[in-house]
N, C-alpha and C. Protein backbone atom coordinates (compact mmCIF):
# COMPACT_ATOMS: atom_id res chain seq x y z
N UNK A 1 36.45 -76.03 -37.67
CA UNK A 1 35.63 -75.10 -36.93
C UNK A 1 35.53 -73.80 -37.71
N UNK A 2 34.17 -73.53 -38.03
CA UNK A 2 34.39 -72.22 -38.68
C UNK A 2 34.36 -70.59 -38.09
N UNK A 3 34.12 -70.08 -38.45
CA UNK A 3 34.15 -68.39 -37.75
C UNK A 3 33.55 -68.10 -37.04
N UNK A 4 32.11 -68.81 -36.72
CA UNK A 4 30.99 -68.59 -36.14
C UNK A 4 31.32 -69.64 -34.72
N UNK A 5 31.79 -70.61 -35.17
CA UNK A 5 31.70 -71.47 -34.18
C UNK A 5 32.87 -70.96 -33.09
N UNK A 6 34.05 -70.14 -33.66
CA UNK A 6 35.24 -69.90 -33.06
C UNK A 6 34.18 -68.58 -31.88
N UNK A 7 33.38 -67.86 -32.72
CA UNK A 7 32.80 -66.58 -32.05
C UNK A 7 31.81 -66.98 -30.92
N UNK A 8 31.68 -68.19 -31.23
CA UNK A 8 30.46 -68.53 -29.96
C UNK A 8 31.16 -69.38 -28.53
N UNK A 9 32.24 -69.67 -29.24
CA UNK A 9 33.26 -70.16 -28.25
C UNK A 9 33.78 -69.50 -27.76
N UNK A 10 34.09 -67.93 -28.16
CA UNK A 10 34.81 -67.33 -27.53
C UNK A 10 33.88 -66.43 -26.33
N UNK A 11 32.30 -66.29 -26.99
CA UNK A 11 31.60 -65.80 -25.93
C UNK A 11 31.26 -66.65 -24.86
N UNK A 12 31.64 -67.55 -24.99
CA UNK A 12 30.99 -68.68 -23.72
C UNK A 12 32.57 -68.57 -22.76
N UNK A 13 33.47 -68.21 -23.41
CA UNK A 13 34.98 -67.92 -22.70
C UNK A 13 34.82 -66.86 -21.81
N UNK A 14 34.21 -65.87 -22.62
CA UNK A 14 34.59 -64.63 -21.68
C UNK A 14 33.26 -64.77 -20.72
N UNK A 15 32.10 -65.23 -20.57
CA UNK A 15 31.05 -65.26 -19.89
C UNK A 15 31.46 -66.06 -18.94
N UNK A 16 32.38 -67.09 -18.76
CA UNK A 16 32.62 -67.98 -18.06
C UNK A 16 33.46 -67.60 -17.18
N UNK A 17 34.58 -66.39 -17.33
CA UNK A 17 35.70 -66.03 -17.07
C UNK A 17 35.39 -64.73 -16.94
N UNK A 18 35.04 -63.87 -17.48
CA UNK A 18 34.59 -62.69 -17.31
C UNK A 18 33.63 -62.05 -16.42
N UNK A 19 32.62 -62.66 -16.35
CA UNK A 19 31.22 -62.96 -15.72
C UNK A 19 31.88 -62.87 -13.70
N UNK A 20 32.79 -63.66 -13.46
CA UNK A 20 33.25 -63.86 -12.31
C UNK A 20 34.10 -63.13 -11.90
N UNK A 21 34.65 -62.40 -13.01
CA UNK A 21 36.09 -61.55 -12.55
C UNK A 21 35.07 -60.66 -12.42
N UNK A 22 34.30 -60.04 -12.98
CA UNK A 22 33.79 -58.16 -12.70
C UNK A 22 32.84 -58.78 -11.36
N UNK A 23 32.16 -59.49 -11.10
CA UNK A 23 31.90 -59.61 -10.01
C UNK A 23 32.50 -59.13 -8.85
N UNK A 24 33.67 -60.09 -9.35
CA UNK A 24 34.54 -59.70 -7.68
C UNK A 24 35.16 -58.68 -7.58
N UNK A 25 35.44 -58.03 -8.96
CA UNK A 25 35.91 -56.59 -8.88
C UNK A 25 34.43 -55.70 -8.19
N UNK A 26 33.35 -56.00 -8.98
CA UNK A 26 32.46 -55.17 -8.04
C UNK A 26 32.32 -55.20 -6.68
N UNK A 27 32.28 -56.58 -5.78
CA UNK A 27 32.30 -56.81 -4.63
C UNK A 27 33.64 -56.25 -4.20
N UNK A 28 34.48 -55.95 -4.46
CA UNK A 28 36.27 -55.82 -3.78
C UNK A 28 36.08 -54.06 -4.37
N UNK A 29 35.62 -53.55 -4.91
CA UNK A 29 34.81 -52.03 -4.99
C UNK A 29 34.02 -51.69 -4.20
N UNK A 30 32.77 -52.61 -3.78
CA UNK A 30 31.66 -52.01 -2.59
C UNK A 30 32.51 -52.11 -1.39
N UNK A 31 33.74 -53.30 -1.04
CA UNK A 31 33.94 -53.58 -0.04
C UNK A 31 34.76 -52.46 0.63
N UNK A 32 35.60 -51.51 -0.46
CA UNK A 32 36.86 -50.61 -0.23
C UNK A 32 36.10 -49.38 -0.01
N UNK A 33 34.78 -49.39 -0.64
CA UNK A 33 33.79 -47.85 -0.67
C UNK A 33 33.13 -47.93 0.90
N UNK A 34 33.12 -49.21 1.36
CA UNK A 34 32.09 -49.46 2.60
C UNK A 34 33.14 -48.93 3.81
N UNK A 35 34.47 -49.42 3.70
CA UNK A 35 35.88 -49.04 4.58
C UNK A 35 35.70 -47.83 4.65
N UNK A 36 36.33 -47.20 3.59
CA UNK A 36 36.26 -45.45 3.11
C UNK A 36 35.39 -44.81 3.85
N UNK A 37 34.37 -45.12 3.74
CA UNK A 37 32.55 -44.62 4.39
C UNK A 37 32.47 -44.97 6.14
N UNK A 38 33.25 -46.46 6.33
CA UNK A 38 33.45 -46.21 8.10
C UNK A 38 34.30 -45.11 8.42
N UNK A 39 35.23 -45.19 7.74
CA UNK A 39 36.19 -44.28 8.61
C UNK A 39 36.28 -42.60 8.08
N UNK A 40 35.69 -42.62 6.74
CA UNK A 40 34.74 -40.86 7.09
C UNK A 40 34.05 -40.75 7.88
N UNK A 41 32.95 -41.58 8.76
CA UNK A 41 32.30 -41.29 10.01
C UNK A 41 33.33 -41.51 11.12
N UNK A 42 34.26 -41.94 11.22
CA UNK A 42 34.78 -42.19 12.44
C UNK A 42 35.68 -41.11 12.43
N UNK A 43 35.97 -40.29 11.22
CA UNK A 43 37.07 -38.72 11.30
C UNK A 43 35.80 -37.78 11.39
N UNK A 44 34.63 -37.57 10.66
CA UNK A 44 33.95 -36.41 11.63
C UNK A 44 33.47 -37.14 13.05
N UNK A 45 33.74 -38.35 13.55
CA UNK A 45 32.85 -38.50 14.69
C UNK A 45 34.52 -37.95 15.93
N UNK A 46 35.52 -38.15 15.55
CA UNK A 46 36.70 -37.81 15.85
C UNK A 46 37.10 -36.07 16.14
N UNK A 47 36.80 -35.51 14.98
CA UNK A 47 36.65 -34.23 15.04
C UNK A 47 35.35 -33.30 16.02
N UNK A 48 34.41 -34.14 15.82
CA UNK A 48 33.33 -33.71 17.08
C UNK A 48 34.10 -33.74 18.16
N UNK A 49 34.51 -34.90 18.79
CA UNK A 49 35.35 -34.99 20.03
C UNK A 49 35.97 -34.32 20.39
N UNK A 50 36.78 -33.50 19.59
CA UNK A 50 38.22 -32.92 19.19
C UNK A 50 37.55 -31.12 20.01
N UNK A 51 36.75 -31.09 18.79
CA UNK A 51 35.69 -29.82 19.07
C UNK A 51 35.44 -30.34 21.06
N UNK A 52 34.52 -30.84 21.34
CA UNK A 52 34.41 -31.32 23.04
C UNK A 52 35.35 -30.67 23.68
N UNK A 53 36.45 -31.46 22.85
CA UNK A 53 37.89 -31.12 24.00
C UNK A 53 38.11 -29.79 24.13
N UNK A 54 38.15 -29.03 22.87
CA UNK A 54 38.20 -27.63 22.68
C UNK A 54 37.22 -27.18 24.08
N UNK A 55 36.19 -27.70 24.15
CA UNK A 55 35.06 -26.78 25.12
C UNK A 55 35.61 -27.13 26.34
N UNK A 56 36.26 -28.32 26.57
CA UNK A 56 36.66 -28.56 27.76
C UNK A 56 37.66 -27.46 28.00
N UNK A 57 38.25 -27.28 27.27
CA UNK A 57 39.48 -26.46 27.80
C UNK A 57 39.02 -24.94 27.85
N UNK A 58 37.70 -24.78 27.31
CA UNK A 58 37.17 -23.00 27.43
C UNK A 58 36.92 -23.03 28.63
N UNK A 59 36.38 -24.12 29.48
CA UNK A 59 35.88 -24.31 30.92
C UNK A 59 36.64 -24.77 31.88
N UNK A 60 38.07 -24.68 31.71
CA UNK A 60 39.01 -25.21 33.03
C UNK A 60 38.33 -25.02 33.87
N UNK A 61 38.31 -24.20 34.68
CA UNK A 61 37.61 -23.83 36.05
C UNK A 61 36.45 -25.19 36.48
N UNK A 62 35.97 -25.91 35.46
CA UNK A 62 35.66 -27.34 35.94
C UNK A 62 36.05 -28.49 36.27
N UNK A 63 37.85 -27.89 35.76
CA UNK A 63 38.87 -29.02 36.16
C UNK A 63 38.53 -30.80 35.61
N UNK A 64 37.91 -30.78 34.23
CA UNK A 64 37.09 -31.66 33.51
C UNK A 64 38.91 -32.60 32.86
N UNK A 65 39.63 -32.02 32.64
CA UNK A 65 40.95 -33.06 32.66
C UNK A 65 41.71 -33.48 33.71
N UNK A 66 41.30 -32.89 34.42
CA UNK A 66 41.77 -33.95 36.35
C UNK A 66 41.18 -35.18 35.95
N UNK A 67 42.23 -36.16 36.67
CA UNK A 67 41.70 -37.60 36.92
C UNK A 67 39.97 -37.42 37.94
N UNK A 68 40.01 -36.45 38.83
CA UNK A 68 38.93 -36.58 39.41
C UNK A 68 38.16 -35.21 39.89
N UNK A 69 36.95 -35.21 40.58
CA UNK A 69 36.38 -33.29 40.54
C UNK A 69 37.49 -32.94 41.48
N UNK A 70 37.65 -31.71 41.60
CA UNK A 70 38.44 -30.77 42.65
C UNK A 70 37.28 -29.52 43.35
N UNK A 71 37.39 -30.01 44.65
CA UNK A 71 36.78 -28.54 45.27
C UNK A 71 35.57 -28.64 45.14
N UNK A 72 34.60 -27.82 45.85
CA UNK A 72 33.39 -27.20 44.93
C UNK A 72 33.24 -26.50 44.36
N UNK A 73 32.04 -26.80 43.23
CA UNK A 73 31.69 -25.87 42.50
C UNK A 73 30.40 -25.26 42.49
N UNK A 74 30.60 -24.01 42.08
CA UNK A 74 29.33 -23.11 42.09
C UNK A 74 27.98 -23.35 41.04
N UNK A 75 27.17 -22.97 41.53
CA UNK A 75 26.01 -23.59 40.47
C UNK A 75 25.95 -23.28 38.99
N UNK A 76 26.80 -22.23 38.58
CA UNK A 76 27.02 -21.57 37.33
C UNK A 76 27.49 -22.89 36.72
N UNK A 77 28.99 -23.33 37.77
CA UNK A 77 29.71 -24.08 37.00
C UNK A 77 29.17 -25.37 37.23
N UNK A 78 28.19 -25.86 37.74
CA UNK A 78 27.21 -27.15 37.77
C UNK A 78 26.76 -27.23 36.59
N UNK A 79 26.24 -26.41 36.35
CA UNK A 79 25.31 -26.31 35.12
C UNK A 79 26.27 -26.39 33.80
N UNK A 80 27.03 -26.25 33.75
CA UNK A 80 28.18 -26.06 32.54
C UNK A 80 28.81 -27.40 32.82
N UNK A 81 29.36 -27.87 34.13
CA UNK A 81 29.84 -29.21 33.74
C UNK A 81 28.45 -30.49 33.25
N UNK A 82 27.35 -30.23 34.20
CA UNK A 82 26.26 -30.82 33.51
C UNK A 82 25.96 -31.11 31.81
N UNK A 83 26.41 -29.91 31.42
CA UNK A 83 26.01 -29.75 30.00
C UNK A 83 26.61 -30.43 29.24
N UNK A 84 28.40 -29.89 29.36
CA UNK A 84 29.40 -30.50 28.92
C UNK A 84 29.18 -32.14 28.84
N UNK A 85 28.87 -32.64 30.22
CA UNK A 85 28.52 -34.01 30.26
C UNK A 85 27.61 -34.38 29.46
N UNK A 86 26.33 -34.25 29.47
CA UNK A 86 24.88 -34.14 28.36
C UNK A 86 25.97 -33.99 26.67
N UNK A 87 26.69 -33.05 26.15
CA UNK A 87 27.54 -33.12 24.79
C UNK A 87 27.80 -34.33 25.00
N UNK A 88 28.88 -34.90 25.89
CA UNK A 88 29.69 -35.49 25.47
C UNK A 88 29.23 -36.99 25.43
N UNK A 89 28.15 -37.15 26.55
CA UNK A 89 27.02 -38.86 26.31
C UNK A 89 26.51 -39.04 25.05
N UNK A 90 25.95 -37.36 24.20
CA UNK A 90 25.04 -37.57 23.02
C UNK A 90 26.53 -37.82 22.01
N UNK A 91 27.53 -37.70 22.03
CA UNK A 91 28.92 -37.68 21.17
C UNK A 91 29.18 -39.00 21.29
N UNK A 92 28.80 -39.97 22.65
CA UNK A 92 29.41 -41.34 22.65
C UNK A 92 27.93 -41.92 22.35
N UNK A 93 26.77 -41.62 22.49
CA UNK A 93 25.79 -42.45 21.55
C UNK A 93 25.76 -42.56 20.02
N UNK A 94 26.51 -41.39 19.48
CA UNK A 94 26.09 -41.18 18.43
C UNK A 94 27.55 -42.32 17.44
N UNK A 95 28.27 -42.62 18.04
CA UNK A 95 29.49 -43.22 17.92
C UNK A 95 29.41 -44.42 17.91
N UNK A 96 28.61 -44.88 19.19
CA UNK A 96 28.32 -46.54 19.51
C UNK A 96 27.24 -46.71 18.14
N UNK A 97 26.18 -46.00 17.93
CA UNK A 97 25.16 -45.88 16.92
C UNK A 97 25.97 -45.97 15.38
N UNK A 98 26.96 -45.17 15.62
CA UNK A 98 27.37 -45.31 13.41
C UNK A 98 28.37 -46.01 14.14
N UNK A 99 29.09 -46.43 14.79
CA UNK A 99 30.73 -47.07 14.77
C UNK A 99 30.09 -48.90 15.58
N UNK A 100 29.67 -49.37 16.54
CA UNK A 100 29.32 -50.14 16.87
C UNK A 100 28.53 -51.28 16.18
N UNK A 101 28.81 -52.20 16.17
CA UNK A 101 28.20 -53.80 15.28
C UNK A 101 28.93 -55.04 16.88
N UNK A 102 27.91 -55.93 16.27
CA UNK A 102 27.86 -56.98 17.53
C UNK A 102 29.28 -57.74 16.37
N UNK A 103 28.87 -57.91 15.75
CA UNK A 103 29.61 -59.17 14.54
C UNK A 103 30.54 -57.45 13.67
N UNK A 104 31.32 -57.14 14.14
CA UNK A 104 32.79 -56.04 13.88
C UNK A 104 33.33 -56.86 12.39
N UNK A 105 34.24 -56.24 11.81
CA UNK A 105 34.95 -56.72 11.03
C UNK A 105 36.32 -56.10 11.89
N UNK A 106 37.61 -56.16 11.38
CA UNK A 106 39.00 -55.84 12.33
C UNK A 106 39.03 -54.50 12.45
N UNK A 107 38.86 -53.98 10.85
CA UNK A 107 39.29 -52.41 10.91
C UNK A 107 37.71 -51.91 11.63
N UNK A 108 36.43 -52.08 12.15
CA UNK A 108 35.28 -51.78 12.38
C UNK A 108 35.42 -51.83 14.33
N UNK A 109 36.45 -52.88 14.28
CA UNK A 109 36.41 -53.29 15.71
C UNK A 109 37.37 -52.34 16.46
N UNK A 110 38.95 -51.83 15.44
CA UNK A 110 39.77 -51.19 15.89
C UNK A 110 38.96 -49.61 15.56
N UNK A 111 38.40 -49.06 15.13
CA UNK A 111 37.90 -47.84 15.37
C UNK A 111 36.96 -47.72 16.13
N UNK A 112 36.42 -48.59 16.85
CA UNK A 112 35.54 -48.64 17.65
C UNK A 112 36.11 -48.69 19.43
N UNK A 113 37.45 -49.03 19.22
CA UNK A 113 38.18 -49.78 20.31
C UNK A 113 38.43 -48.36 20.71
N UNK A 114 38.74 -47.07 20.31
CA UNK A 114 38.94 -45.66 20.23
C UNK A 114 37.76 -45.34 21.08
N UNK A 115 36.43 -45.20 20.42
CA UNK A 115 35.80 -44.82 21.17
C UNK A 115 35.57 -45.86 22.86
N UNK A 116 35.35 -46.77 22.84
CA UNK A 116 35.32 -47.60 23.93
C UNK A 116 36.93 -46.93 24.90
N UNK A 117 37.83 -46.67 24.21
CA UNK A 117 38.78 -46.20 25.33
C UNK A 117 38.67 -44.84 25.79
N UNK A 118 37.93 -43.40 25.11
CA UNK A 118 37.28 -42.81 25.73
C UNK A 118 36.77 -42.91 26.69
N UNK A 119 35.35 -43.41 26.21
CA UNK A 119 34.40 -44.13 27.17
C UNK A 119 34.68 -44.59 28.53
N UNK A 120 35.70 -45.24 28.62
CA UNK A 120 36.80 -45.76 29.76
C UNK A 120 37.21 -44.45 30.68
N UNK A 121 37.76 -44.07 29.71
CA UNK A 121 38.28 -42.90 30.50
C UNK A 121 37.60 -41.61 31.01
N UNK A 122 36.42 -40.94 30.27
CA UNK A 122 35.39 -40.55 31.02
C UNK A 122 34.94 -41.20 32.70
N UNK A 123 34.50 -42.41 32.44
CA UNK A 123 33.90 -43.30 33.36
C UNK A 123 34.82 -43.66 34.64
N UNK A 124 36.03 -43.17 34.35
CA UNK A 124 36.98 -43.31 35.63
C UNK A 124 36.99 -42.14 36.40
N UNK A 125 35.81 -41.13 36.20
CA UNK A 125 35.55 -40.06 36.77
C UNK A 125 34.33 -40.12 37.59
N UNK A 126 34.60 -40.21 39.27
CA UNK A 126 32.75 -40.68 39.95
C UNK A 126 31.57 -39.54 39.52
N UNK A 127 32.75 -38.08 39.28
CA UNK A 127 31.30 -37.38 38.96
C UNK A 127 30.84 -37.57 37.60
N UNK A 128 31.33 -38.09 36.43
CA UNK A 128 30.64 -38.32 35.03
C UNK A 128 29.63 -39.64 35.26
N UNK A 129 30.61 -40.29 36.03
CA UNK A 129 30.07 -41.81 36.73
C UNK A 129 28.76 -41.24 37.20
N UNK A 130 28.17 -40.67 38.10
CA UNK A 130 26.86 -40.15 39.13
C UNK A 130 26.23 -39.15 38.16
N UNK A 131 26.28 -38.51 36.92
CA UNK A 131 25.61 -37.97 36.20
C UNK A 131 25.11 -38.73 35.01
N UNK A 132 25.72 -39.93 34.41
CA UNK A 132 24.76 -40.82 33.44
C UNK A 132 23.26 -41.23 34.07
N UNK A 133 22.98 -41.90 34.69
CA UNK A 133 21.65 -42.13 34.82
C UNK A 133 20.33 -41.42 34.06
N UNK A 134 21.05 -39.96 35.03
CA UNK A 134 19.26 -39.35 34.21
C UNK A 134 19.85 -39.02 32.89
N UNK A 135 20.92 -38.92 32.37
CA UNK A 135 21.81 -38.60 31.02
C UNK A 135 21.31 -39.35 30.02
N UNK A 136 21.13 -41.03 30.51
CA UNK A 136 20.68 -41.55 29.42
C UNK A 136 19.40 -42.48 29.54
N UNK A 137 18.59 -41.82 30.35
CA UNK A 137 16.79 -42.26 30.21
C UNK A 137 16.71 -41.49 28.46
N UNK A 138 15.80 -42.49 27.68
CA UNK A 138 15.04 -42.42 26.34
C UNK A 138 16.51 -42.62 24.88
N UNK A 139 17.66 -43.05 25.85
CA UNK A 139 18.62 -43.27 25.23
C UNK A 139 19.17 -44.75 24.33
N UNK A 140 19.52 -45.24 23.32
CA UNK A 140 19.51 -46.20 22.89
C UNK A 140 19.71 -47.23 23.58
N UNK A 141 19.30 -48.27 23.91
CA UNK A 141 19.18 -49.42 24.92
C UNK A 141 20.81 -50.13 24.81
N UNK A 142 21.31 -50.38 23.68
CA UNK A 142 22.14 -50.77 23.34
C UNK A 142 23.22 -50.32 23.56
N UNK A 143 23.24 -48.86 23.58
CA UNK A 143 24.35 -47.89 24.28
C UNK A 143 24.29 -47.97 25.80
N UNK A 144 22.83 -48.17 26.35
CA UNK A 144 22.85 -47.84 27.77
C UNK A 144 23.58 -49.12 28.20
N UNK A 145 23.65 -50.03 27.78
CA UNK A 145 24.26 -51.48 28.42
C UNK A 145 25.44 -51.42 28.25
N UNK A 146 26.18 -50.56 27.10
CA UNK A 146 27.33 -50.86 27.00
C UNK A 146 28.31 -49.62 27.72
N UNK A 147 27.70 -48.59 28.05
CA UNK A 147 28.15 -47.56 28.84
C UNK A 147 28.12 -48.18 29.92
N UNK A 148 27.21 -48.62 30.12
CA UNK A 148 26.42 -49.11 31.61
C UNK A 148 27.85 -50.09 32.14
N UNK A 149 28.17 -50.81 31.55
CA UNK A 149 28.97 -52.15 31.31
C UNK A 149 30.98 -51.08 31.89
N UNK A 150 30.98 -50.49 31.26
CA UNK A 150 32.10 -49.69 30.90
C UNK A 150 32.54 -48.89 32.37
N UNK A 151 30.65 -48.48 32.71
CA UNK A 151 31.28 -47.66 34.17
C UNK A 151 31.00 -48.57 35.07
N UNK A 152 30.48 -49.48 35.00
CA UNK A 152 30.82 -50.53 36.13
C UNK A 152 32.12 -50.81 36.78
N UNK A 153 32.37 -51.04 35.22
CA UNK A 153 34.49 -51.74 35.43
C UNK A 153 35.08 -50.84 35.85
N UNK A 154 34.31 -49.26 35.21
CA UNK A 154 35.79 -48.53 35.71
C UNK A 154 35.39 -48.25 37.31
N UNK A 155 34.27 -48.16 37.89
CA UNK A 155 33.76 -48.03 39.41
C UNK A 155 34.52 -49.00 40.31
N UNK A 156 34.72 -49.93 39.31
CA UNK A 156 35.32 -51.37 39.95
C UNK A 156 36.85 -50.99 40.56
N UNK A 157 37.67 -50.56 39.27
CA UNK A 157 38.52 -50.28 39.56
C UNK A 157 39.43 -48.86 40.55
N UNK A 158 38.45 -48.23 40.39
CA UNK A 158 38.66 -47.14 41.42
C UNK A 158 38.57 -47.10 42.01
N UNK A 159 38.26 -48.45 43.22
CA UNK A 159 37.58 -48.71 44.02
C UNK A 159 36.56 -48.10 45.32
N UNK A 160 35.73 -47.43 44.27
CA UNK A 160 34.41 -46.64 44.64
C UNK A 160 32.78 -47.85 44.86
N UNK A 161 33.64 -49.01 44.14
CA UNK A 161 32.52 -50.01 44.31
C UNK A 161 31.80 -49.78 42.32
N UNK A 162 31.09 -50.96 42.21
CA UNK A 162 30.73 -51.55 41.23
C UNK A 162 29.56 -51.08 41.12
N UNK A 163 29.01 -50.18 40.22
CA UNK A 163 27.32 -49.76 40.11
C UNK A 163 26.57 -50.73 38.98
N UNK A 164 25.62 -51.06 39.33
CA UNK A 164 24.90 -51.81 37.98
C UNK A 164 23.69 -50.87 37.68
N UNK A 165 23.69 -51.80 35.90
CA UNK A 165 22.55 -50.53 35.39
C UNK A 165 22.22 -51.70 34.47
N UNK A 166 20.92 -51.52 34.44
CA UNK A 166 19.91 -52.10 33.36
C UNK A 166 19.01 -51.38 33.13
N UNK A 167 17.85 -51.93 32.27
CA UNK A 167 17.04 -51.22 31.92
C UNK A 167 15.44 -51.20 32.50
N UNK A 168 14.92 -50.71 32.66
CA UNK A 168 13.47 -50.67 33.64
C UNK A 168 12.87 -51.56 32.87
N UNK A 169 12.02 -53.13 33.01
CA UNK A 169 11.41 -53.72 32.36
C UNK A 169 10.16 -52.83 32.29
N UNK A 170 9.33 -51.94 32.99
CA UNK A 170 7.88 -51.35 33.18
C UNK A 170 8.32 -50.28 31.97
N UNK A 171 9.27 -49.85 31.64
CA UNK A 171 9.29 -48.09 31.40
C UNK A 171 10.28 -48.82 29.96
N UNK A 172 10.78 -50.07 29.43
CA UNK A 172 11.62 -49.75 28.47
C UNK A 172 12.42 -49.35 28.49
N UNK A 173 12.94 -47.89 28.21
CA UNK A 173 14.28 -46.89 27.91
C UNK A 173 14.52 -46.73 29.54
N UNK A 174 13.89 -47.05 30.52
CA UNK A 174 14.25 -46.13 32.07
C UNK A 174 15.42 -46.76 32.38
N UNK A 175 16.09 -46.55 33.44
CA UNK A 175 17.20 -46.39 33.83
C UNK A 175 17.57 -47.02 34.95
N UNK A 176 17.68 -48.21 35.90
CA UNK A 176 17.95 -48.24 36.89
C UNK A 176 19.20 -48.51 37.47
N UNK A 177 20.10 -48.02 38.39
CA UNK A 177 20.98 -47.42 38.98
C UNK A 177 21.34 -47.90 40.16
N UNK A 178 22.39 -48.68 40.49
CA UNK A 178 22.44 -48.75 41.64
C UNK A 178 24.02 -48.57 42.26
N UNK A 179 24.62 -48.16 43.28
CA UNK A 179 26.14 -47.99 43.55
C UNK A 179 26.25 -48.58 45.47
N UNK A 180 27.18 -48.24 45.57
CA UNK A 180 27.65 -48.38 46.63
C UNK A 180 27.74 -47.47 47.30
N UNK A 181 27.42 -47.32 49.14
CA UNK A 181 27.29 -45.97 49.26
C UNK A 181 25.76 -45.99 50.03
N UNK A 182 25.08 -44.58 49.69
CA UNK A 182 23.46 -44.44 50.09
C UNK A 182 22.89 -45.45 49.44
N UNK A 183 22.13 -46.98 49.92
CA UNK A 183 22.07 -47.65 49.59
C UNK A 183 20.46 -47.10 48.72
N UNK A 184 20.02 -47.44 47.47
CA UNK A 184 18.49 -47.11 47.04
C UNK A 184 17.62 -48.69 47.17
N UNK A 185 16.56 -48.53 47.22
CA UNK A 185 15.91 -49.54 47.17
C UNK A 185 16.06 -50.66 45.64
N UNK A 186 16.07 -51.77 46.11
CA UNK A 186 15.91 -51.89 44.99
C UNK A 186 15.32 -51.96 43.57
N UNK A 187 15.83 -51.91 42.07
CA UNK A 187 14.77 -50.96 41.40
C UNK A 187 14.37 -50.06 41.88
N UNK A 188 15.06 -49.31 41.95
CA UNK A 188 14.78 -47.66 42.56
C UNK A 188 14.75 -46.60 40.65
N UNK A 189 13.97 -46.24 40.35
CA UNK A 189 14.07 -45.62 38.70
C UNK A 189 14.24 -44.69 39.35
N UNK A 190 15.85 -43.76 37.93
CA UNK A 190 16.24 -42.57 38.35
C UNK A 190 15.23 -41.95 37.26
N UNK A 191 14.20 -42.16 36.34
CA UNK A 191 13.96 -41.52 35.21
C UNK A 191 12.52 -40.79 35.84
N UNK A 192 12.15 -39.57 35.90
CA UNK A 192 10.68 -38.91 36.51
C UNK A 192 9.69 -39.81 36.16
N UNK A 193 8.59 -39.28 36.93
CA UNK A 193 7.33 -40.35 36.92
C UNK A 193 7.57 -41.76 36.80
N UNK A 194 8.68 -42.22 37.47
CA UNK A 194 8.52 -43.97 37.04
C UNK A 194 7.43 -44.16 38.75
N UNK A 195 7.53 -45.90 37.94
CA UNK A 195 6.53 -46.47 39.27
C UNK A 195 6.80 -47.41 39.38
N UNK A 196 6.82 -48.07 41.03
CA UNK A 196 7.71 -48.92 41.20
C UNK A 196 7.08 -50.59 40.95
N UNK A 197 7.16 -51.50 40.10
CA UNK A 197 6.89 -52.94 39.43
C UNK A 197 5.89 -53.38 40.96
């Protein structure tokens, strides 16, 4: 075998062998950059929260870390727990939106399991519970089912009764709402100008 033949053998070696290894080094590179990149969104989506909590606590007087409301409140402080609520729905859409996949990978599913236990725990509150509706008319469909889904169970368990929520087939994004209690018609849309099918 001469020099040439040894050199062409040796490139068909490393193409054969080589060719497959940087591959998978590239793939086992995108795969560790793609990790990295979930969970930088899931530490600023963490730190938003964090910030929330901060506001919660500028507003005691709404008593927003009680298991449940206390007392009444004045319209000042309506409007401020309203708001607070409005932050903190656009904080869990924006979460279900970058953190949420139907088909999860483990570490995708366990940072996600974070926000879903939030979520939980908000929703074990009847007044956060009775302010989603009009909260999330024009809101991602996908979020509304799975919020929707979340305060059911926790309605369930508080035993305030089980509310269901889907989505308005006429209106798309609308909202319909129903609890236990003042009974609404059915398909009753909480979202303005709806009309009834």
């Amino acid at each position: 075998m001469s020099g040439l033949e040894w050199l062409e053998a040796a490139s068909y070696i490393v193409t054969i062998v080589g060719l497959p290894l940087a591959i998978g080094v590239y793939i086992h590179d995108r795969r560790r950059e793609r990790q990295s990149d979930e969970e930088e969104i899931f530490l600023r989506l963490t730190d938003e929260y964090a910030d929330f909590m901060r506001l919660v606590i500028d507003n005691a007087d709404l008593h927003l870390l009680s298991p449940a409301a206390k007392g009444e409140l004045g319209e000042d402080q309506l409007e401020r727990k309203h708001a607070l609520f409005a932050i903190l729905v656009s904080l869990f859409e924006r979460a279900y939106v970058l953190v949420y996949e139907d088909d999860m990978s483990r570490q995708q599913a366990r940072l996600w399991q974070s926000w879903e236990d939030y979520m939980t725990e908000w929703c074990q509150r009847e007044d956060f519970r009775n302010a989603l509706p009009p909260l999330l008319v024009g809101e991602d469909p996908g979020f509304v089912a799975m919020i929707g889904r979340i305060a059911g169970a926790a309605a369930g368990k508080t035993g305030v009764g089980e509310p269901t929520w889907q989505a308005h087939p006429a209106a798309g994004a609308g909202i319909v709402f129903s609890s236990p209690g003042p009974k609404r018609p059915r398909g009753d849309r909480l979202s303005p100008g709806a009309s009834e099918d």
